[in-house]
ModelCIF file with pLDDT and N, C-alpha, C, O atoms, coordinates in Angstrom:
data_MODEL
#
_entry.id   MODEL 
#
_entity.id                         1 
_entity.type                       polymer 
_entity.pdbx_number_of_molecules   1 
#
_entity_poly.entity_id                      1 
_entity_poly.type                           'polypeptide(L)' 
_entity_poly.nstd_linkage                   no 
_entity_poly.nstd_monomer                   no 
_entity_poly.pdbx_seq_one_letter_code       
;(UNK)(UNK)(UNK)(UNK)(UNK)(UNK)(UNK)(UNK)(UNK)(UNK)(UNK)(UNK)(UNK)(UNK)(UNK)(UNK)
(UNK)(UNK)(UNK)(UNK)(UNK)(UNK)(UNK)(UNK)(UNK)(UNK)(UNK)(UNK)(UNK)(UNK)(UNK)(UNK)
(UNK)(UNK)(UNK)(UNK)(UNK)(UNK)(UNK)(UNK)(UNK)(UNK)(UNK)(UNK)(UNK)
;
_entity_poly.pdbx_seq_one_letter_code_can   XXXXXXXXXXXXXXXXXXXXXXXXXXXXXXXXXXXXXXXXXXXXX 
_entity_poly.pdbx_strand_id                 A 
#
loop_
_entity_poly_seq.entity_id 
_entity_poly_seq.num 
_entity_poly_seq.mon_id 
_entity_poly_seq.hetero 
1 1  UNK n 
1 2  UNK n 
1 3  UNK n 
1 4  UNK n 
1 5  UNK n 
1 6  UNK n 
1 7  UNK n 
1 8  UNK n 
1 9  UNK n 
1 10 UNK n 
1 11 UNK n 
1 12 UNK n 
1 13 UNK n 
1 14 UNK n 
1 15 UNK n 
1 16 UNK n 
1 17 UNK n 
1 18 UNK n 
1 19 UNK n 
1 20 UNK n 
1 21 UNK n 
1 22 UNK n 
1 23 UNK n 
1 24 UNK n 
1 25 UNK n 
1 26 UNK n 
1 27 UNK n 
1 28 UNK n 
1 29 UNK n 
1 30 UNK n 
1 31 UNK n 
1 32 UNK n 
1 33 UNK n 
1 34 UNK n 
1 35 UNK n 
1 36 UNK n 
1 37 UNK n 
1 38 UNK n 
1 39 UNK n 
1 40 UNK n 
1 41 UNK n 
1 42 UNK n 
1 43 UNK n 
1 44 UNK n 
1 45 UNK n 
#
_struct_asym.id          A 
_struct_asym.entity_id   1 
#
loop_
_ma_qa_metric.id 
_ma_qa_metric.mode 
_ma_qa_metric.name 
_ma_qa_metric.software_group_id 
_ma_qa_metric.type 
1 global pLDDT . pLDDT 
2 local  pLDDT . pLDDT 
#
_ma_qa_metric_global.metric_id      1 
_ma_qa_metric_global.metric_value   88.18 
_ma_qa_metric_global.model_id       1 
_ma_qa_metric_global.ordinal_id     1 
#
loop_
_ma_qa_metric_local.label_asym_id 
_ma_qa_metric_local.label_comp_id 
_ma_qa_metric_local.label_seq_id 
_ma_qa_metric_local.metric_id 
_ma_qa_metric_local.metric_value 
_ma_qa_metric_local.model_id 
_ma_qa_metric_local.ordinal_id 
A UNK 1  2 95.00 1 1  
A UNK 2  2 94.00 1 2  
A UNK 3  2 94.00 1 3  
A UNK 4  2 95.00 1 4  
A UNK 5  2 95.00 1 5  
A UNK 6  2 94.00 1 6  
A UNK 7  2 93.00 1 7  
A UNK 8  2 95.00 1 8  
A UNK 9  2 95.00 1 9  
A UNK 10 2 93.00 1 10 
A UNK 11 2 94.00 1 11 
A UNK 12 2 95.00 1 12 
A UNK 13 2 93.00 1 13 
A UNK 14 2 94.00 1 14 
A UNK 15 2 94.00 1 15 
A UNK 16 2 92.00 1 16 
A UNK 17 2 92.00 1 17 
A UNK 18 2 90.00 1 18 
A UNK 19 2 88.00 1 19 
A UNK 20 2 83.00 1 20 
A UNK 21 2 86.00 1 21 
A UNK 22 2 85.00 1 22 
A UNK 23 2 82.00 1 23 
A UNK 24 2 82.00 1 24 
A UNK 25 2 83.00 1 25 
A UNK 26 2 84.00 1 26 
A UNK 27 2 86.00 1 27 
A UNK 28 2 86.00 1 28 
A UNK 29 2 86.00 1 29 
A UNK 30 2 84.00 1 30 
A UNK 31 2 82.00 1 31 
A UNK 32 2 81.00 1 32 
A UNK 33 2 75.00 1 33 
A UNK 34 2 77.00 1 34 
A UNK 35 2 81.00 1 35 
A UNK 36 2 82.00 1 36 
A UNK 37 2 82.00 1 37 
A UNK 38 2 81.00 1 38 
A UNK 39 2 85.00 1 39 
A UNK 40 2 88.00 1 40 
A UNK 41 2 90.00 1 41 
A UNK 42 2 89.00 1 42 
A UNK 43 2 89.00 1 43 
A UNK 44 2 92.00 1 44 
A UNK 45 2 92.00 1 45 
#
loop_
_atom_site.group_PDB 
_atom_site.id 
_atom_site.type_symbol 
_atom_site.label_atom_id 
_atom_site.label_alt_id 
_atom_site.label_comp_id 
_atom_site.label_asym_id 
_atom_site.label_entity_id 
_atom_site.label_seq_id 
_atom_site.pdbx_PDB_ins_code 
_atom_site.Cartn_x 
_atom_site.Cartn_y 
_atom_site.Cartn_z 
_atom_site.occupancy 
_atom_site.B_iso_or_equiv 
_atom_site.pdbx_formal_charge 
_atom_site.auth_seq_id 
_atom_site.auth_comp_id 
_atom_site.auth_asym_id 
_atom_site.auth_atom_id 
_atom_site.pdbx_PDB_model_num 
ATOM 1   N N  . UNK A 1 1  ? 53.080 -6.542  -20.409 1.00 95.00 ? 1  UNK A N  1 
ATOM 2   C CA . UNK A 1 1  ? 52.324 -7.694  -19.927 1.00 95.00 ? 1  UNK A CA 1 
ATOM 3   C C  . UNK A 1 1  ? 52.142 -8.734  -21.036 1.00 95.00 ? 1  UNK A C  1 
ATOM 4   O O  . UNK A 1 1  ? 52.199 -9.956  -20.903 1.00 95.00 ? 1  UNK A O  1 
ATOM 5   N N  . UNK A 1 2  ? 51.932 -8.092  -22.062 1.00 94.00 ? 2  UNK A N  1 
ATOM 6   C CA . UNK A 1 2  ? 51.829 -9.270  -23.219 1.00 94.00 ? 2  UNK A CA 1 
ATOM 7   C C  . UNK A 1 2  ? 53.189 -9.883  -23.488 1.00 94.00 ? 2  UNK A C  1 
ATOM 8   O O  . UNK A 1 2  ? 53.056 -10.879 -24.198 1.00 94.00 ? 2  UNK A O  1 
ATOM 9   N N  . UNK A 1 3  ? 54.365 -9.653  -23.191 1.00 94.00 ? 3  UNK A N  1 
ATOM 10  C CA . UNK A 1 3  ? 55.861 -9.700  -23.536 1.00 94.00 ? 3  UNK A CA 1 
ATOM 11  C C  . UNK A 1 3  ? 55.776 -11.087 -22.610 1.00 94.00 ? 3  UNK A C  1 
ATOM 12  O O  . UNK A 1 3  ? 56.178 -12.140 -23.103 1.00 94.00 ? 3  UNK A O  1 
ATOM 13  N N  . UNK A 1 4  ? 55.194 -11.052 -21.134 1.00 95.00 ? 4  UNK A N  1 
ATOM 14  C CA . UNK A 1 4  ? 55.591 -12.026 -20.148 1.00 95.00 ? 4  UNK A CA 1 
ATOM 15  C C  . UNK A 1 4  ? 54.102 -12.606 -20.836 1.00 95.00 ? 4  UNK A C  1 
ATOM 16  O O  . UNK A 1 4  ? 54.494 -13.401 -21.690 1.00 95.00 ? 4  UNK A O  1 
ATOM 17  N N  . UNK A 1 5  ? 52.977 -12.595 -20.865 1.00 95.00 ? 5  UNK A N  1 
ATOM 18  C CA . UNK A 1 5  ? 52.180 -13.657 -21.027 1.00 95.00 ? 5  UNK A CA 1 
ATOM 19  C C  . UNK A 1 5  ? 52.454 -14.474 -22.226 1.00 95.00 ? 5  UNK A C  1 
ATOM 20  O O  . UNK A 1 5  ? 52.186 -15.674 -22.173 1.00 95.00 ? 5  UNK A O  1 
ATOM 21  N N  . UNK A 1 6  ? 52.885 -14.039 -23.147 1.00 94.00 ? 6  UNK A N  1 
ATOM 22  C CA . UNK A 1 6  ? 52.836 -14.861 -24.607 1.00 94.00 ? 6  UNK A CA 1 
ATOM 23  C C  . UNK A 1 6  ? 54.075 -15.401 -24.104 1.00 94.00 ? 6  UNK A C  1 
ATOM 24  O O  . UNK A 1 6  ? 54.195 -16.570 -24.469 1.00 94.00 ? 6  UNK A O  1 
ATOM 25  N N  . UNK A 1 7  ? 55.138 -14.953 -23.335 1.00 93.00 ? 7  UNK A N  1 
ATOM 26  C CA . UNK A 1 7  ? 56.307 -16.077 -23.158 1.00 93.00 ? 7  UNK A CA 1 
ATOM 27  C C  . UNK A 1 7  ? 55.907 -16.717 -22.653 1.00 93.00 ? 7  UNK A C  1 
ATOM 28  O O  . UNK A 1 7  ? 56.656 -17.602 -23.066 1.00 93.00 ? 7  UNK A O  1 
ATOM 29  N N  . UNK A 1 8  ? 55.296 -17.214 -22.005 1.00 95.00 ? 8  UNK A N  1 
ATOM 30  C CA . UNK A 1 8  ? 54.224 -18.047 -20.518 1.00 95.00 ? 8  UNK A CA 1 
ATOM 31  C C  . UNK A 1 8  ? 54.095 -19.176 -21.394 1.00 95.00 ? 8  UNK A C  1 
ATOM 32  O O  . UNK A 1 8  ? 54.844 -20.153 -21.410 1.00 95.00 ? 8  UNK A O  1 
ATOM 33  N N  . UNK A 1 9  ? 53.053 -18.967 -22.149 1.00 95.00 ? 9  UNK A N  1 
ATOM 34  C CA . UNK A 1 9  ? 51.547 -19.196 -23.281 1.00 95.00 ? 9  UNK A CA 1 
ATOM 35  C C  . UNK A 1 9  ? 52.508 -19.987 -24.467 1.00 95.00 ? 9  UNK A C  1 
ATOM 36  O O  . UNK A 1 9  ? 52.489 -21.170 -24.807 1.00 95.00 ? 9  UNK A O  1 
ATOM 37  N N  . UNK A 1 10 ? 53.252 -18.984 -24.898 1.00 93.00 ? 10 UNK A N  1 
ATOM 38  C CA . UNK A 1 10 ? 53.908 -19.776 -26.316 1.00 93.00 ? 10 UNK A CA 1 
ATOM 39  C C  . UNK A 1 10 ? 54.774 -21.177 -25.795 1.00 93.00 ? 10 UNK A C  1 
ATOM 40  O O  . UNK A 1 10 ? 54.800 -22.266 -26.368 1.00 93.00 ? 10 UNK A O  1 
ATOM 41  N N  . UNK A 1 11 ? 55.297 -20.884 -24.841 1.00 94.00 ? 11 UNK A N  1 
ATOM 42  C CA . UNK A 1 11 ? 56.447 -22.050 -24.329 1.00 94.00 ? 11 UNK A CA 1 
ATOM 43  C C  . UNK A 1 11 ? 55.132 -22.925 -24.116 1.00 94.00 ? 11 UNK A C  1 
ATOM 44  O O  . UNK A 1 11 ? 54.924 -23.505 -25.182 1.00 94.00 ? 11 UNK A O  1 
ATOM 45  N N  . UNK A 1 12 ? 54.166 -23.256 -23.180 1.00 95.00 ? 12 UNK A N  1 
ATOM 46  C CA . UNK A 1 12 ? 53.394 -24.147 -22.815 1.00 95.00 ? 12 UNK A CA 1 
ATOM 47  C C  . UNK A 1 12 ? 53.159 -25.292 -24.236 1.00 95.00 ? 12 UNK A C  1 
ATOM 48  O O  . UNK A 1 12 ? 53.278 -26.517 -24.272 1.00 95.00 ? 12 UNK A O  1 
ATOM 49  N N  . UNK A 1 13 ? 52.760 -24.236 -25.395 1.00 93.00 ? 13 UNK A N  1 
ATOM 50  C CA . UNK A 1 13 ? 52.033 -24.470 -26.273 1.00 93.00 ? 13 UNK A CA 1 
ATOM 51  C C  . UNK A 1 13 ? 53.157 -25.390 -27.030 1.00 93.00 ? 13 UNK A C  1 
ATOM 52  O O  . UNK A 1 13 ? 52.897 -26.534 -27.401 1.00 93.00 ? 13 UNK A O  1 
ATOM 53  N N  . UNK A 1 14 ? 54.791 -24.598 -27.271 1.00 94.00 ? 14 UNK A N  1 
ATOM 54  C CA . UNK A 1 14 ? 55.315 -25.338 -27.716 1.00 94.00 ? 14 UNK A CA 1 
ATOM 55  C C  . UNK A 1 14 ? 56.194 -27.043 -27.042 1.00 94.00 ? 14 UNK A C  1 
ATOM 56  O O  . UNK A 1 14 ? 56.560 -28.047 -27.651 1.00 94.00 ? 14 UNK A O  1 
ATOM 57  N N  . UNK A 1 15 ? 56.246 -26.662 -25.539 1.00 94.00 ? 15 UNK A N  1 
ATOM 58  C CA . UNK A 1 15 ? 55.974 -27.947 -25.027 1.00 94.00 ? 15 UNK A CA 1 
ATOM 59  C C  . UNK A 1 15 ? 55.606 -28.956 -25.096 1.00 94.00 ? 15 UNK A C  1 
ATOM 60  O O  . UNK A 1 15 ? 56.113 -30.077 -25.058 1.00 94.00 ? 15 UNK A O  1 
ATOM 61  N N  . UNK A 1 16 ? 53.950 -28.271 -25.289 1.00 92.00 ? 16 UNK A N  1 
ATOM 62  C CA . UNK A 1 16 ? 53.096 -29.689 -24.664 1.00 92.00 ? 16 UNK A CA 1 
ATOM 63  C C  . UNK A 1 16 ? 52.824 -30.537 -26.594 1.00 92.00 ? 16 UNK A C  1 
ATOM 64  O O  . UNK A 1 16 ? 52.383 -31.678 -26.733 1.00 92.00 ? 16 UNK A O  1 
ATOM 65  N N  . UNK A 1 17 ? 53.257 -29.529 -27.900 1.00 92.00 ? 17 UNK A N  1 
ATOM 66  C CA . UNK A 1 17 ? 53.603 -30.094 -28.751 1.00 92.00 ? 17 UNK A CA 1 
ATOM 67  C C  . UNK A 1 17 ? 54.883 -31.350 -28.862 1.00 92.00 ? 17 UNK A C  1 
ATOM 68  O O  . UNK A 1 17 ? 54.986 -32.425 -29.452 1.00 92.00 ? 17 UNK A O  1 
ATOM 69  N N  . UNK A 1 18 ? 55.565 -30.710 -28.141 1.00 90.00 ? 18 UNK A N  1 
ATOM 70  C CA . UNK A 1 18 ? 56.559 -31.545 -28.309 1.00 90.00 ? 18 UNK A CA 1 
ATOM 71  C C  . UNK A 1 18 ? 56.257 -33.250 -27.612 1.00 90.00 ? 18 UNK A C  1 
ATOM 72  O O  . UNK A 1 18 ? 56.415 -34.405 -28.008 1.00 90.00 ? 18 UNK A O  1 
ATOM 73  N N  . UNK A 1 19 ? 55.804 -32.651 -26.519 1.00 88.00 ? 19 UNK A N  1 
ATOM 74  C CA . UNK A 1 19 ? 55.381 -33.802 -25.691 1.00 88.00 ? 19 UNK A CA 1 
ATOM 75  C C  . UNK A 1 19 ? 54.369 -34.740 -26.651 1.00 88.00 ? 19 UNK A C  1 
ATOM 76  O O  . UNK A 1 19 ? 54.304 -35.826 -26.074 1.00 88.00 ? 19 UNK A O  1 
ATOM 77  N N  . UNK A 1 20 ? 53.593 -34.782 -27.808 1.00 83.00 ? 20 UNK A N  1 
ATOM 78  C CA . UNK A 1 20 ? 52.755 -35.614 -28.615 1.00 83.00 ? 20 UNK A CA 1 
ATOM 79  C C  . UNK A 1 20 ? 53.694 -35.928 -29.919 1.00 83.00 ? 20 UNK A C  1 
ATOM 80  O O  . UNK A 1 20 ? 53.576 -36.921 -30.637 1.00 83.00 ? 20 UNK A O  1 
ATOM 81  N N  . UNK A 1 21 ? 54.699 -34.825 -30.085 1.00 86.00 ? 21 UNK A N  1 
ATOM 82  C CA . UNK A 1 21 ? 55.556 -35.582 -31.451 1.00 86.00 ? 21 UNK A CA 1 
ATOM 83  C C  . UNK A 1 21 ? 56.557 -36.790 -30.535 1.00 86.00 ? 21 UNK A C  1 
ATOM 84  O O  . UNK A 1 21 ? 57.033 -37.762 -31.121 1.00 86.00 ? 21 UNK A O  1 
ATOM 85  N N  . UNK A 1 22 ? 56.701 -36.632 -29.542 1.00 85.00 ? 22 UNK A N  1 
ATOM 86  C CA . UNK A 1 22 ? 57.386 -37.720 -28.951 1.00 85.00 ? 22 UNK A CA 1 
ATOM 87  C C  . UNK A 1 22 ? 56.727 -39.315 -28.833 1.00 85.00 ? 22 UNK A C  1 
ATOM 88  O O  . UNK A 1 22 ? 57.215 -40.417 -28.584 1.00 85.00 ? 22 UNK A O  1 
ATOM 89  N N  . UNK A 1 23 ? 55.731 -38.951 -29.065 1.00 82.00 ? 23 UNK A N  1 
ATOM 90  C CA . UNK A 1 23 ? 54.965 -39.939 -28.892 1.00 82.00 ? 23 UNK A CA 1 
ATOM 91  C C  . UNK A 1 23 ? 54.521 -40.234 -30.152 1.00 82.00 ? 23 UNK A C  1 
ATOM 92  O O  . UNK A 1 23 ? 54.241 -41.431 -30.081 1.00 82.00 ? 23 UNK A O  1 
ATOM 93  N N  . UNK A 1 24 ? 54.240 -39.780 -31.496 1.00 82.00 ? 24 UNK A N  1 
ATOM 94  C CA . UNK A 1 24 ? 53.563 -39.993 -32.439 1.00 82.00 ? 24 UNK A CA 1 
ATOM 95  C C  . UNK A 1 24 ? 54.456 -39.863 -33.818 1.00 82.00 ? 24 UNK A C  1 
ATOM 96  O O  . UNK A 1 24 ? 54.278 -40.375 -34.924 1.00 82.00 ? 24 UNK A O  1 
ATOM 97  N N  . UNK A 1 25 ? 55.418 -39.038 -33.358 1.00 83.00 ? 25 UNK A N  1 
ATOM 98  C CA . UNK A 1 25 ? 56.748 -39.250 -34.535 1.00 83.00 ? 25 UNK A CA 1 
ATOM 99  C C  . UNK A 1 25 ? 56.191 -38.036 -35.534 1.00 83.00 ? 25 UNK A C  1 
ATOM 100 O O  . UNK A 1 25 ? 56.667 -38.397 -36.610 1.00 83.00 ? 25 UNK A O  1 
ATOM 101 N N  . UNK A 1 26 ? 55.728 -37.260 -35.700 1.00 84.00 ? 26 UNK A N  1 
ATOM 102 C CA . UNK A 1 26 ? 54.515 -36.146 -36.671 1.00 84.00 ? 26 UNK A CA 1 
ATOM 103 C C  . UNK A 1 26 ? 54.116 -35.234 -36.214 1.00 84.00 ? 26 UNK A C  1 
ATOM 104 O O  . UNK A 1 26 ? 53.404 -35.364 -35.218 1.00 84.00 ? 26 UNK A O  1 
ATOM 105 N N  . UNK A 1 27 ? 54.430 -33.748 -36.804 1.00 86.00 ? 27 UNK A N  1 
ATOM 106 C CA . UNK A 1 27 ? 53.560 -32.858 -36.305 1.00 86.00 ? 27 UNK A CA 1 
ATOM 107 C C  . UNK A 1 27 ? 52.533 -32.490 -37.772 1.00 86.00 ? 27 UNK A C  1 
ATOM 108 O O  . UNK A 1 27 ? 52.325 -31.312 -38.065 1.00 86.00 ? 27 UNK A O  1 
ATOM 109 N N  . UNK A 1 28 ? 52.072 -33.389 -38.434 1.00 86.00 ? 28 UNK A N  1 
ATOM 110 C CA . UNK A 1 28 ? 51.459 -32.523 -39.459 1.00 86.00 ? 28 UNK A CA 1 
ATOM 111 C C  . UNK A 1 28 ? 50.100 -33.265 -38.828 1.00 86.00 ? 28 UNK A C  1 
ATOM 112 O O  . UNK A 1 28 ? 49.921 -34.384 -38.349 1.00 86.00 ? 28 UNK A O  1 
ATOM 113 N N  . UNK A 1 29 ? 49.342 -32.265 -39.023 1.00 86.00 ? 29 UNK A N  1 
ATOM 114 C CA . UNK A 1 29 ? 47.909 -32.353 -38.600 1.00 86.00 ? 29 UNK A CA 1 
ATOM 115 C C  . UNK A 1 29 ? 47.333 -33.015 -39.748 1.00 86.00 ? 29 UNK A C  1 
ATOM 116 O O  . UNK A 1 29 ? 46.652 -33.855 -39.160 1.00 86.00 ? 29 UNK A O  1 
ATOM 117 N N  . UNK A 1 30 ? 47.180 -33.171 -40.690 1.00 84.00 ? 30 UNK A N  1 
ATOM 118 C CA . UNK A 1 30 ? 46.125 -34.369 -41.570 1.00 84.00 ? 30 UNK A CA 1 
ATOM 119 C C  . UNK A 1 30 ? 46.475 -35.655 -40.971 1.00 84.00 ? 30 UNK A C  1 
ATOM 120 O O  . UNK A 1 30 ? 45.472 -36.369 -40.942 1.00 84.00 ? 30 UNK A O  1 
ATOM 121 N N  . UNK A 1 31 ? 47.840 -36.419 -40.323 1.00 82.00 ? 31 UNK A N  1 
ATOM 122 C CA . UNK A 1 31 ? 48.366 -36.807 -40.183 1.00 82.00 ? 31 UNK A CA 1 
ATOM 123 C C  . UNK A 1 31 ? 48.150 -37.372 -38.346 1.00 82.00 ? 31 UNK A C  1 
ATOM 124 O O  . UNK A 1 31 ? 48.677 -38.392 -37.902 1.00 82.00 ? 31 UNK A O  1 
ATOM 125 N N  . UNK A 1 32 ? 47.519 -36.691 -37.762 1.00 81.00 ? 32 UNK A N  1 
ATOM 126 C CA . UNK A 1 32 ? 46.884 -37.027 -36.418 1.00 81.00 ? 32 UNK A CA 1 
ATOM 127 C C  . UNK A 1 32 ? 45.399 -36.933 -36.317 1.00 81.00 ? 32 UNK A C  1 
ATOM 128 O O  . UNK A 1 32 ? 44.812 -36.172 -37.085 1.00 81.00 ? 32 UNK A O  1 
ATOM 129 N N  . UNK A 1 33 ? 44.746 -37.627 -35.453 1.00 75.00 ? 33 UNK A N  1 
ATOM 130 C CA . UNK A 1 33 ? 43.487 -37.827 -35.564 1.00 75.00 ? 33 UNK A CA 1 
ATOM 131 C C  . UNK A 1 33 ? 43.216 -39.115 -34.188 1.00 75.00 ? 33 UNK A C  1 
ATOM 132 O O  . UNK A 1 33 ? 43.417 -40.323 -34.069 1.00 75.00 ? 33 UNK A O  1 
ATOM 133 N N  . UNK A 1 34 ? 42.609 -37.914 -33.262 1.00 77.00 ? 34 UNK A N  1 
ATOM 134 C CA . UNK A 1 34 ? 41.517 -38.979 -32.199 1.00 77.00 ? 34 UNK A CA 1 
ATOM 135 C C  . UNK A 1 34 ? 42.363 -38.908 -31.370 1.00 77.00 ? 34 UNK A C  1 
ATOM 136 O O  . UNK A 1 34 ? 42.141 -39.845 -30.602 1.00 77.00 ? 34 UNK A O  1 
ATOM 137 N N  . UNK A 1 35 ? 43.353 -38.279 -30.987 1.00 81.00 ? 35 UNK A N  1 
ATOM 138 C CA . UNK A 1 35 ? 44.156 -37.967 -29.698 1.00 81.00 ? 35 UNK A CA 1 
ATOM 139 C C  . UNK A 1 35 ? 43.912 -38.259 -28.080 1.00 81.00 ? 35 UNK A C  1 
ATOM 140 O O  . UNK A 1 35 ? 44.444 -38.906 -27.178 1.00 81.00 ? 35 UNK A O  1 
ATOM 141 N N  . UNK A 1 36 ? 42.507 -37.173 -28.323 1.00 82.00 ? 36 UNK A N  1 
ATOM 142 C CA . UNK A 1 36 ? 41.890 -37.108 -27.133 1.00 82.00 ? 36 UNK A CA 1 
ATOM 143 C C  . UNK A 1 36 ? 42.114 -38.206 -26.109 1.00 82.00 ? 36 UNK A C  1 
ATOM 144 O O  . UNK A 1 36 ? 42.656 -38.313 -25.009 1.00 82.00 ? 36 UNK A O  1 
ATOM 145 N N  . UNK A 1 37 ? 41.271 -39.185 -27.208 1.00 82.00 ? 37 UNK A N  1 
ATOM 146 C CA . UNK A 1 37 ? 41.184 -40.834 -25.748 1.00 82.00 ? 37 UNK A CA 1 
ATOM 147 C C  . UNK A 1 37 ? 42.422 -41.097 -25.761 1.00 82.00 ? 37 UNK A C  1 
ATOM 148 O O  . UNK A 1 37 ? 42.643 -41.465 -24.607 1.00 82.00 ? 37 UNK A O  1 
ATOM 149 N N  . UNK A 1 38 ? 43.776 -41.163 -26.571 1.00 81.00 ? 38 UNK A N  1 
ATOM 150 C CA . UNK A 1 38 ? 44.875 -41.759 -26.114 1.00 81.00 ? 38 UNK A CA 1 
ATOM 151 C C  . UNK A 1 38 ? 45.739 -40.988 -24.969 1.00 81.00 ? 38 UNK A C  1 
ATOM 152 O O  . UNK A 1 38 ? 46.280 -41.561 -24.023 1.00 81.00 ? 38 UNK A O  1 
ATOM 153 N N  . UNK A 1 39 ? 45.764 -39.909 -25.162 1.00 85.00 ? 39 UNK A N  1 
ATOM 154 C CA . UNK A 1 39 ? 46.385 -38.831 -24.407 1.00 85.00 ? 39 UNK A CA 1 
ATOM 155 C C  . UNK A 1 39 ? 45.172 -37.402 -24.032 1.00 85.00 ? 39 UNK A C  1 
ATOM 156 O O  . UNK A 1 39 ? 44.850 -36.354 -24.590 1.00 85.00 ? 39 UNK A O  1 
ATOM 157 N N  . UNK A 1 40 ? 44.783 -38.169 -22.710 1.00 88.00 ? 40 UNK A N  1 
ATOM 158 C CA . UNK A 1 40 ? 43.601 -37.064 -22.111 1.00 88.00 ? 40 UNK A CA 1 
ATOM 159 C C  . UNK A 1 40 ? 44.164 -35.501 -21.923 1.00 88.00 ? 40 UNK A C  1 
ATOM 160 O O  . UNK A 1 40 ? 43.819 -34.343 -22.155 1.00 88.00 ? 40 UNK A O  1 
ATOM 161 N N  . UNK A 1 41 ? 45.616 -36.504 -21.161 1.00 90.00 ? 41 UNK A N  1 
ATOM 162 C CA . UNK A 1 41 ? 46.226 -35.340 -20.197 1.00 90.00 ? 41 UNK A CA 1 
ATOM 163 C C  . UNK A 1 41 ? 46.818 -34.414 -20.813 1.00 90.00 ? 41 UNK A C  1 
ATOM 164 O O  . UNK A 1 41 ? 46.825 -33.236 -20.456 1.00 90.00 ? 41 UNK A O  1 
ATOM 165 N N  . UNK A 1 42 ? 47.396 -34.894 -21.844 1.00 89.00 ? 42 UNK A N  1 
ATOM 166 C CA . UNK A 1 42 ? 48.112 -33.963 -23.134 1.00 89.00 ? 42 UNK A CA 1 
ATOM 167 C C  . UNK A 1 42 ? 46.915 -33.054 -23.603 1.00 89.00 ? 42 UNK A C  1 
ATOM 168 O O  . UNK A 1 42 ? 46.996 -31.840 -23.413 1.00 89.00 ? 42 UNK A O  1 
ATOM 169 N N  . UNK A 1 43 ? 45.785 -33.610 -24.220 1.00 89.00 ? 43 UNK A N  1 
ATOM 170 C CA . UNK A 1 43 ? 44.763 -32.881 -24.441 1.00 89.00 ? 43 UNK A CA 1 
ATOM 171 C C  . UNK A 1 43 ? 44.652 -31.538 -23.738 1.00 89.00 ? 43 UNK A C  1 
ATOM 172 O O  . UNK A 1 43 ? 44.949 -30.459 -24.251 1.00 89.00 ? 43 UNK A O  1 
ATOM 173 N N  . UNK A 1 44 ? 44.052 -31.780 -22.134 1.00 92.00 ? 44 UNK A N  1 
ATOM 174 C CA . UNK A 1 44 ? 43.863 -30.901 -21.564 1.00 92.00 ? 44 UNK A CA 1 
ATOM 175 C C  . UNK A 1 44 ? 44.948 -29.522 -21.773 1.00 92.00 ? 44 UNK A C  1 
ATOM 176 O O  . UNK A 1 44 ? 44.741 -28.400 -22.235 1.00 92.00 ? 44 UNK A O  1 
ATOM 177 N N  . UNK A 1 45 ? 46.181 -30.176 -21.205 1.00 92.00 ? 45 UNK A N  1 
ATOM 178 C CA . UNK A 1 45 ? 46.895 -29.024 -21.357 1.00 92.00 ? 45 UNK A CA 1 
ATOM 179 C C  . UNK A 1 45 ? 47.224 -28.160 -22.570 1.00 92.00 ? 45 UNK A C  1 
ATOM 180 O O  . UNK A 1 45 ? 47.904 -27.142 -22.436 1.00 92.00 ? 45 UNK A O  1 
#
């Protein structure tokens, strides 16, 4: 069960990353800041 949930879980996670470097050109976190209000929906997920 953990084999199928973390495949679930990890893909989402690495997704919905991808989906904000597309938009922001950066994945280093000192480097982002205040997301939230620009991208709610990204947030959420």
């Amino acid at each position: 069960l953990q084999m199928v949930s973390h495949g679930l879980i990890a893909a989402a996670m690495f997704f919905v990353t991808g989906v904000f470097y597309e938009r922001t050109k950066t994945l280093s976190i000192p480097n982002m800041g205040g997301l939230a209000k620009a991208l709610p929906i990204t947030f959420a997920f």
